[in-house]
N, C-alpha and C. Protein backbone atom coordinates (compact mmCIF):
# COMPACT_ATOMS: atom_id res chain seq x y z
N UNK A 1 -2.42 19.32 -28.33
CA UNK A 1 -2.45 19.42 -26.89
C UNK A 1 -1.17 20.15 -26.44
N UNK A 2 -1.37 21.29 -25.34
CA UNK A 2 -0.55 21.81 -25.33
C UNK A 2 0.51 20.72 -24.21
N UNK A 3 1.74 21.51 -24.25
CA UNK A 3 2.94 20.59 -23.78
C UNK A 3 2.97 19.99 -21.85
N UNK A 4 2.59 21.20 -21.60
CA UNK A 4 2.28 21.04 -20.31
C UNK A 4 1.17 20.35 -19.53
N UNK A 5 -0.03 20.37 -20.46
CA UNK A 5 -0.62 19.37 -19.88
C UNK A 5 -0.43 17.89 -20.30
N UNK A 6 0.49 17.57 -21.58
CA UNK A 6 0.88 16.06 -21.91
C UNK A 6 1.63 15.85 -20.87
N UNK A 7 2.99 16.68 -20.43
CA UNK A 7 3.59 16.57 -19.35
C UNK A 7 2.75 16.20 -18.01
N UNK A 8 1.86 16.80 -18.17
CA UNK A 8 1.29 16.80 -16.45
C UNK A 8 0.61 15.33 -16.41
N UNK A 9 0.13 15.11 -17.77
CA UNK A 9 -1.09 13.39 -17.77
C UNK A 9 0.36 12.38 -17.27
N UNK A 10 1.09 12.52 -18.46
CA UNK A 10 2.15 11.61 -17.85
C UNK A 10 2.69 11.72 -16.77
N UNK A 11 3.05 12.40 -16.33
CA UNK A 11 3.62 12.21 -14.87
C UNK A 11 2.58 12.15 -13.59
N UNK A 12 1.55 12.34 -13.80
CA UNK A 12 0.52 12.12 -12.85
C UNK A 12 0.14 10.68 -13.46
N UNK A 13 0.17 9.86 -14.55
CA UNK A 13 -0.84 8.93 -14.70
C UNK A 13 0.34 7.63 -15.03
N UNK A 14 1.69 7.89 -15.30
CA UNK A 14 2.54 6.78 -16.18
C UNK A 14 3.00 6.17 -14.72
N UNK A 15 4.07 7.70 -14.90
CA UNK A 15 5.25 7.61 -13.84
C UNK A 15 6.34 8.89 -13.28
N UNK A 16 6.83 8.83 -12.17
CA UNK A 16 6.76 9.81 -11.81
C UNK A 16 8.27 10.08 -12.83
N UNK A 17 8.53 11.19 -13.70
CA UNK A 17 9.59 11.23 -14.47
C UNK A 17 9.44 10.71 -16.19
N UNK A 18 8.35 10.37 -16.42
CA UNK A 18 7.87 10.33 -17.48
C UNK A 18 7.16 11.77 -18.53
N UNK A 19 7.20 12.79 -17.73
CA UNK A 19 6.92 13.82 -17.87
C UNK A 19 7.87 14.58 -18.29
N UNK A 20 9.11 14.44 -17.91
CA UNK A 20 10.08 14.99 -17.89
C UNK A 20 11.16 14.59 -18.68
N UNK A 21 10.27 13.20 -19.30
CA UNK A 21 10.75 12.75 -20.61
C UNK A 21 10.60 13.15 -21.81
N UNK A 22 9.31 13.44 -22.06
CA UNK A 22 8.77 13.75 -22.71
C UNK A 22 9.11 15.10 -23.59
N UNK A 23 9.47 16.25 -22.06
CA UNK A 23 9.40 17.07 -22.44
C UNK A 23 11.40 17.03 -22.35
N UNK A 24 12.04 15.70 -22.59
CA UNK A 24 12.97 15.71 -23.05
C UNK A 24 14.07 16.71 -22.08
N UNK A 25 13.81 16.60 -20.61
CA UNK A 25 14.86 16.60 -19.58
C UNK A 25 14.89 15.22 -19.17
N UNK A 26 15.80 14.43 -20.10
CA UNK A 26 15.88 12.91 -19.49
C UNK A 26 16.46 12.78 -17.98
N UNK A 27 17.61 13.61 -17.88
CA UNK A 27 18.41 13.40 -16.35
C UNK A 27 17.44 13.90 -15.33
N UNK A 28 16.57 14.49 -15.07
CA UNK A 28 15.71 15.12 -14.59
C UNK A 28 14.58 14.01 -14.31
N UNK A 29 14.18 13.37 -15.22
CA UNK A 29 13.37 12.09 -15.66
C UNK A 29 13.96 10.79 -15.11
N UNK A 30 14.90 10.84 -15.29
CA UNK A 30 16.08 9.65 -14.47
C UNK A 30 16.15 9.58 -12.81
N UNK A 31 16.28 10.80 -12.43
CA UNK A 31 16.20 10.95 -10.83
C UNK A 31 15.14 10.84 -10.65
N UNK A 32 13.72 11.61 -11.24
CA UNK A 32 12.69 11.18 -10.21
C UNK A 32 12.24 10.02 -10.40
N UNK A 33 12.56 9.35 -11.64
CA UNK A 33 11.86 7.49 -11.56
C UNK A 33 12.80 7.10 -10.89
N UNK A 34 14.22 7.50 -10.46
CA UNK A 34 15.22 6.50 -9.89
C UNK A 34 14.70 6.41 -8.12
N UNK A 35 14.17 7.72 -7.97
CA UNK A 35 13.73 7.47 -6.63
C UNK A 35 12.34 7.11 -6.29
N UNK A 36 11.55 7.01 -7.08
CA UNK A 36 10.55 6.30 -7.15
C UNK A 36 10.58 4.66 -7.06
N UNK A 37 11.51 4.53 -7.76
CA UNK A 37 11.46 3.17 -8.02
C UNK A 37 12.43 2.22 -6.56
N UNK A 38 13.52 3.29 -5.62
CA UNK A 38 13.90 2.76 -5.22
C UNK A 38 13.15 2.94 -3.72
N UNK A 39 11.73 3.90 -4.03
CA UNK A 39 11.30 3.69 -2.55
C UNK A 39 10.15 2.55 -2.59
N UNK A 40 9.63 2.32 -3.48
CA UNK A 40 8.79 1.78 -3.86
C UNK A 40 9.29 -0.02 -3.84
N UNK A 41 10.67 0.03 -3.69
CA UNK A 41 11.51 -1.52 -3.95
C UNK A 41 11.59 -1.62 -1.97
N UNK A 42 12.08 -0.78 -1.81
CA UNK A 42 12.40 -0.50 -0.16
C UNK A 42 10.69 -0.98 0.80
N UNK A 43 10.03 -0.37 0.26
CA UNK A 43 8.47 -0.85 0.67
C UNK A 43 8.27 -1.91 0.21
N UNK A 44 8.64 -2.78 -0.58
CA UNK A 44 7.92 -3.67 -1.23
C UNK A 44 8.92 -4.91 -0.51
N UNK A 45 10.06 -4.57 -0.14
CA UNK A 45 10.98 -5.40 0.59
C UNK A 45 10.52 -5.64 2.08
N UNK A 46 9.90 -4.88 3.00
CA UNK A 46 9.36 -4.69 4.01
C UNK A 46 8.32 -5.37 4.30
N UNK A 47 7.17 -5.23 3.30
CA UNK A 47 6.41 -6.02 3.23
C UNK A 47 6.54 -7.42 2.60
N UNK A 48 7.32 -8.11 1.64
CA UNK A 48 7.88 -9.37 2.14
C UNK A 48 8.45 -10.12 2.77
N UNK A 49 9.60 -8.99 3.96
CA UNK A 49 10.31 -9.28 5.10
C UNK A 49 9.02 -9.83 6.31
N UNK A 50 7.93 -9.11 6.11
CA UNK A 50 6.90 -9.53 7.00
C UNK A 50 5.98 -11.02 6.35
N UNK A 51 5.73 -10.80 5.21
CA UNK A 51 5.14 -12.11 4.86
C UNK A 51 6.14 -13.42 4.75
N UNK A 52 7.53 -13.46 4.75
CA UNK A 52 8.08 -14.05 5.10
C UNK A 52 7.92 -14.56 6.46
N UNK A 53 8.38 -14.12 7.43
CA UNK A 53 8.41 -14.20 8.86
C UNK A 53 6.98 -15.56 9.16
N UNK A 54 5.80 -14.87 8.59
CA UNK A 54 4.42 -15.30 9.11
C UNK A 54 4.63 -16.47 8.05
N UNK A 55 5.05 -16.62 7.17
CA UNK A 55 5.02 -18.26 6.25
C UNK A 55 6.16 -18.83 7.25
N UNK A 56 7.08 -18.48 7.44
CA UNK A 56 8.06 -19.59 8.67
C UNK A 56 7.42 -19.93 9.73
N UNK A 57 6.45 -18.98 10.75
CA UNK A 57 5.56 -19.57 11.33
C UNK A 57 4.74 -20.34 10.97
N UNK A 58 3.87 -20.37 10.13
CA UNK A 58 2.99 -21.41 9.60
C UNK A 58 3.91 -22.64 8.87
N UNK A 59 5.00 -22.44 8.33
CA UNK A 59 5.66 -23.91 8.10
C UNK A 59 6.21 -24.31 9.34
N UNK A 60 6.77 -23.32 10.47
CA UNK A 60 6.94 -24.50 11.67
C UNK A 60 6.09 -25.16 12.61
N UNK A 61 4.71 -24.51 12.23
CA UNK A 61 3.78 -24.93 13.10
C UNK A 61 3.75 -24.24 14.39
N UNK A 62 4.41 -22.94 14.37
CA UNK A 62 4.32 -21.98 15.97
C UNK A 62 2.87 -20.81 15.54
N UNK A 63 2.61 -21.11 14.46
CA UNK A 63 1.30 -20.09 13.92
C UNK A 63 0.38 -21.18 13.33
N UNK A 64 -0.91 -21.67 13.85
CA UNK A 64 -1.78 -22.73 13.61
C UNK A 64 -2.46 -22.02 12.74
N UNK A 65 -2.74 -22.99 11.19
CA UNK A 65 -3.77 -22.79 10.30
C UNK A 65 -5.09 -22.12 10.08
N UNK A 66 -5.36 -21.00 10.88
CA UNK A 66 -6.49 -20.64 11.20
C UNK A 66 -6.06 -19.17 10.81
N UNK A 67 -7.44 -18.63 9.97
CA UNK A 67 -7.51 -17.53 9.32
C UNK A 67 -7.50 -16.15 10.49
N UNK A 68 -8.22 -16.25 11.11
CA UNK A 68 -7.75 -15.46 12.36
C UNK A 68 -6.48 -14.86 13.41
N UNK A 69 -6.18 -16.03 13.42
CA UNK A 69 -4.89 -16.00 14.38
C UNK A 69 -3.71 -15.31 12.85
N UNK A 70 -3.51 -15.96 11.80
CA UNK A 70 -2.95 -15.52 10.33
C UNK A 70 -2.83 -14.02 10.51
N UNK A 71 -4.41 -13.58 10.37
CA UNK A 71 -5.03 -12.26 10.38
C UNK A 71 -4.15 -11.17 11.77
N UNK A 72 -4.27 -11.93 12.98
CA UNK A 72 -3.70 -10.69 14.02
C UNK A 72 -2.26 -11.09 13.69
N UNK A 73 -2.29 -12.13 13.62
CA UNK A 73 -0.29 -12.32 13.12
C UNK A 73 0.39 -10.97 12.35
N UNK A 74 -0.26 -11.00 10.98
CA UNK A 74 0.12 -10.12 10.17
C UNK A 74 -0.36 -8.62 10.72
N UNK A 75 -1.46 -8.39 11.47
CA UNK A 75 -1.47 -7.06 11.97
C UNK A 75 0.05 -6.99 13.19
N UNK A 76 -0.20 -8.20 14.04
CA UNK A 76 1.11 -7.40 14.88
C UNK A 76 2.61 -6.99 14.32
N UNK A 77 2.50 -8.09 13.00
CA UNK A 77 4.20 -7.68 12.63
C UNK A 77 3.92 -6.65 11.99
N UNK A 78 2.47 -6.39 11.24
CA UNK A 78 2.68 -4.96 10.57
C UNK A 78 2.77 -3.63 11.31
N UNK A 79 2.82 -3.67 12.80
CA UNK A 79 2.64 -2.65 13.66
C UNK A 79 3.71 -2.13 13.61
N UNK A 80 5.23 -3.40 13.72
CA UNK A 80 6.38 -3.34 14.17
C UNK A 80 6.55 -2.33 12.86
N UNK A 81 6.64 -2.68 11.75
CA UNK A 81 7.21 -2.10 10.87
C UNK A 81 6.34 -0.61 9.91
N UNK A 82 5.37 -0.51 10.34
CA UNK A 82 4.35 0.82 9.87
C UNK A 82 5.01 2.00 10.07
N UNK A 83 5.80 2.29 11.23
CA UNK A 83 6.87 3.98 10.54
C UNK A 83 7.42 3.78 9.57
N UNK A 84 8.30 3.06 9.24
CA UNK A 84 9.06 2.92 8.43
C UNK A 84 8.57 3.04 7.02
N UNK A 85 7.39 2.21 7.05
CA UNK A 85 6.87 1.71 5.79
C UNK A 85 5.93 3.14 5.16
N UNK A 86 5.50 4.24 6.41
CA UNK A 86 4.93 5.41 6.13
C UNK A 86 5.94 6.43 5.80
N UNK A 87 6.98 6.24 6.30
CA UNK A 87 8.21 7.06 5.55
C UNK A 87 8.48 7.15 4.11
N UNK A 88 8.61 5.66 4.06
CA UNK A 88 8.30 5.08 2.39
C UNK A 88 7.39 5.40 1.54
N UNK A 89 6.17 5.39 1.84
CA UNK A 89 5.15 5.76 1.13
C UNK A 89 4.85 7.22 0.67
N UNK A 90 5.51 8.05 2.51
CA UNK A 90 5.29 9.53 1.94
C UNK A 90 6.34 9.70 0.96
N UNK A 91 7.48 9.40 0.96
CA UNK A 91 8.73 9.90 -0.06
C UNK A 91 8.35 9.59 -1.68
N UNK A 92 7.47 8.59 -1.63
CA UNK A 92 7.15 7.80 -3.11
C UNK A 92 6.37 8.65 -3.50
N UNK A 93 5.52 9.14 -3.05
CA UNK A 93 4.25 10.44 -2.82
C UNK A 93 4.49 11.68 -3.25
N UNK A 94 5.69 12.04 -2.18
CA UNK A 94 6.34 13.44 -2.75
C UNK A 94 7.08 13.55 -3.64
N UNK A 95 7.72 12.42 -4.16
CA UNK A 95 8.51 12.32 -5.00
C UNK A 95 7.51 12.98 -6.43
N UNK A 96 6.72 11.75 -6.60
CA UNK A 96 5.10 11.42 -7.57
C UNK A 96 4.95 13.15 -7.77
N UNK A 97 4.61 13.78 -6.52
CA UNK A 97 3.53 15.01 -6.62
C UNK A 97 4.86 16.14 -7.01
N UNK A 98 6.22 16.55 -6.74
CA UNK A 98 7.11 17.30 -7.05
C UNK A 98 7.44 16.98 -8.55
N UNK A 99 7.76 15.57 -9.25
CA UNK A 99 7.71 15.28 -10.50
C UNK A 99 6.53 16.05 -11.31
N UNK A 100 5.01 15.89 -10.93
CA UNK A 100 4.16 16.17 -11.72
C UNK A 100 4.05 17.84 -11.47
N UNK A 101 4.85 18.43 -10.28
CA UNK A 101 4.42 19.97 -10.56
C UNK A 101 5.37 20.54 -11.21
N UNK A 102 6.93 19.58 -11.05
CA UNK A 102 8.05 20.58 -12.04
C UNK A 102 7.55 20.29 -13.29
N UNK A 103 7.00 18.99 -14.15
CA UNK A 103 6.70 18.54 -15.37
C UNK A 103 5.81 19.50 -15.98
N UNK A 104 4.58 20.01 -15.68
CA UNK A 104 4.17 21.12 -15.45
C UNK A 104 4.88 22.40 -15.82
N UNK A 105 5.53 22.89 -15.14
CA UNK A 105 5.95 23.98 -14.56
C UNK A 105 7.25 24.17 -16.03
N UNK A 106 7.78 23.00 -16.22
CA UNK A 106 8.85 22.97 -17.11
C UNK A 106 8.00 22.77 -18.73
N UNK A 107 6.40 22.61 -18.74
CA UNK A 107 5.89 22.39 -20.05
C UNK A 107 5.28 24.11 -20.11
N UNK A 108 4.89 24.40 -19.29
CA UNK A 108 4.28 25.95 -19.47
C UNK A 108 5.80 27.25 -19.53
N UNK A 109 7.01 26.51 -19.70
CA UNK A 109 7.71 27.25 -19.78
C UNK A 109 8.06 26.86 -21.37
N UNK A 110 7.67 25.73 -21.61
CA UNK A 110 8.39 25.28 -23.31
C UNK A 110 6.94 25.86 -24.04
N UNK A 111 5.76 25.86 -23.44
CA UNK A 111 4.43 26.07 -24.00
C UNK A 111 4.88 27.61 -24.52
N UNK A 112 5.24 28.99 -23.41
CA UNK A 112 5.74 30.16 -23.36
C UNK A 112 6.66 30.35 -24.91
N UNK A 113 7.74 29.69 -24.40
CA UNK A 113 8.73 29.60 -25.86
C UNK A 113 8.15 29.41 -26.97
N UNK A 114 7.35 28.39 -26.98
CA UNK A 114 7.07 28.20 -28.86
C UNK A 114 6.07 29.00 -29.01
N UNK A 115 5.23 29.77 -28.17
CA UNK A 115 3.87 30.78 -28.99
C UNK A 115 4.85 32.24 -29.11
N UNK A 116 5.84 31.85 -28.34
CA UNK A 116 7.16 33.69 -28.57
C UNK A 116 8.07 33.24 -30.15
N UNK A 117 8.06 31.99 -30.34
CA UNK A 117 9.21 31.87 -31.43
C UNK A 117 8.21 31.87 -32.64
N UNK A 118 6.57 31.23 -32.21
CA UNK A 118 5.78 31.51 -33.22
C UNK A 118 5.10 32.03 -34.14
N UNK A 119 5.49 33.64 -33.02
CA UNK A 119 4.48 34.86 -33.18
C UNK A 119 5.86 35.71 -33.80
N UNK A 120 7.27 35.35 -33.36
CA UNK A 120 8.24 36.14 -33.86
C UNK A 120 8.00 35.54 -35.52
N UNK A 121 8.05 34.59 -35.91
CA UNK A 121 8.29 33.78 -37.22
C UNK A 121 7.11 34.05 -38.04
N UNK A 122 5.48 34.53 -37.16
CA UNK A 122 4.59 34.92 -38.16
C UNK A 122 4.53 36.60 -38.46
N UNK A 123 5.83 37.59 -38.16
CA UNK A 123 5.73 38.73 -38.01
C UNK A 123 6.53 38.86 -39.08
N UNK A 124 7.28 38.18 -39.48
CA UNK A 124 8.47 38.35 -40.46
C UNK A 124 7.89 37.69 -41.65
């Protein structure tokens, strides 16, 4: 299999920077999982900052046991916080989709190299 598309499965299917492992630009591989991972922690904090909130209501008894009222609870606090959390998501996104086109882009350039070093080495 050629290099660029192992690159491209992994980083479209593992993680974003797993591609870029592979094809053995670790620092390259390091930044885009580092920001993957820290938007993805940032979202994931947001959304327990909100399921928090709605369990303190239901343990003080200012949010009554009922699946409904639960239900618009968690839609209104999720209103408050939905820019934010779409900021998050797009960056995790672009991050994801720029990883898998340099991974790519950096395997069809190593793909290039070895059929030039291949074809030099079967001429001699």
């Amino acid at each position: 299999m050629k290099k660029a598309l192992s690159a491209g499965l992994l980083s479209a299917f593992v993680a974003p920077g797993s591609g870029h492992f592979y094809l053995k630009h670790k620092r390259t591989a390091l930044v885009f999982f580092s920001l993957a991972v820290v938007s993805l922690v940032l979202l994931l904090m947001q959304i327990y900052q909100v399921a928090q909130v709605i369990a303190l209501d239901i343990q003080n008894g200012t949010l009554p046991l009922d699946i409904g009222m639960i239900s618009a609870e968690i839609t209104q606090q999720t209103q408050t916080t939905i820019a934010n959390a779409n900021e998050l998501l797009y960056g995790f996104l672009l991050c994801w989709l720029v990883a898998l086109v340099d991974s790519i882009r950096l395997g069809l350039k190593q793909d290039k190299q070895d059929s030039l070093t291949a074809n030099t080495s079967s001429k001699n």
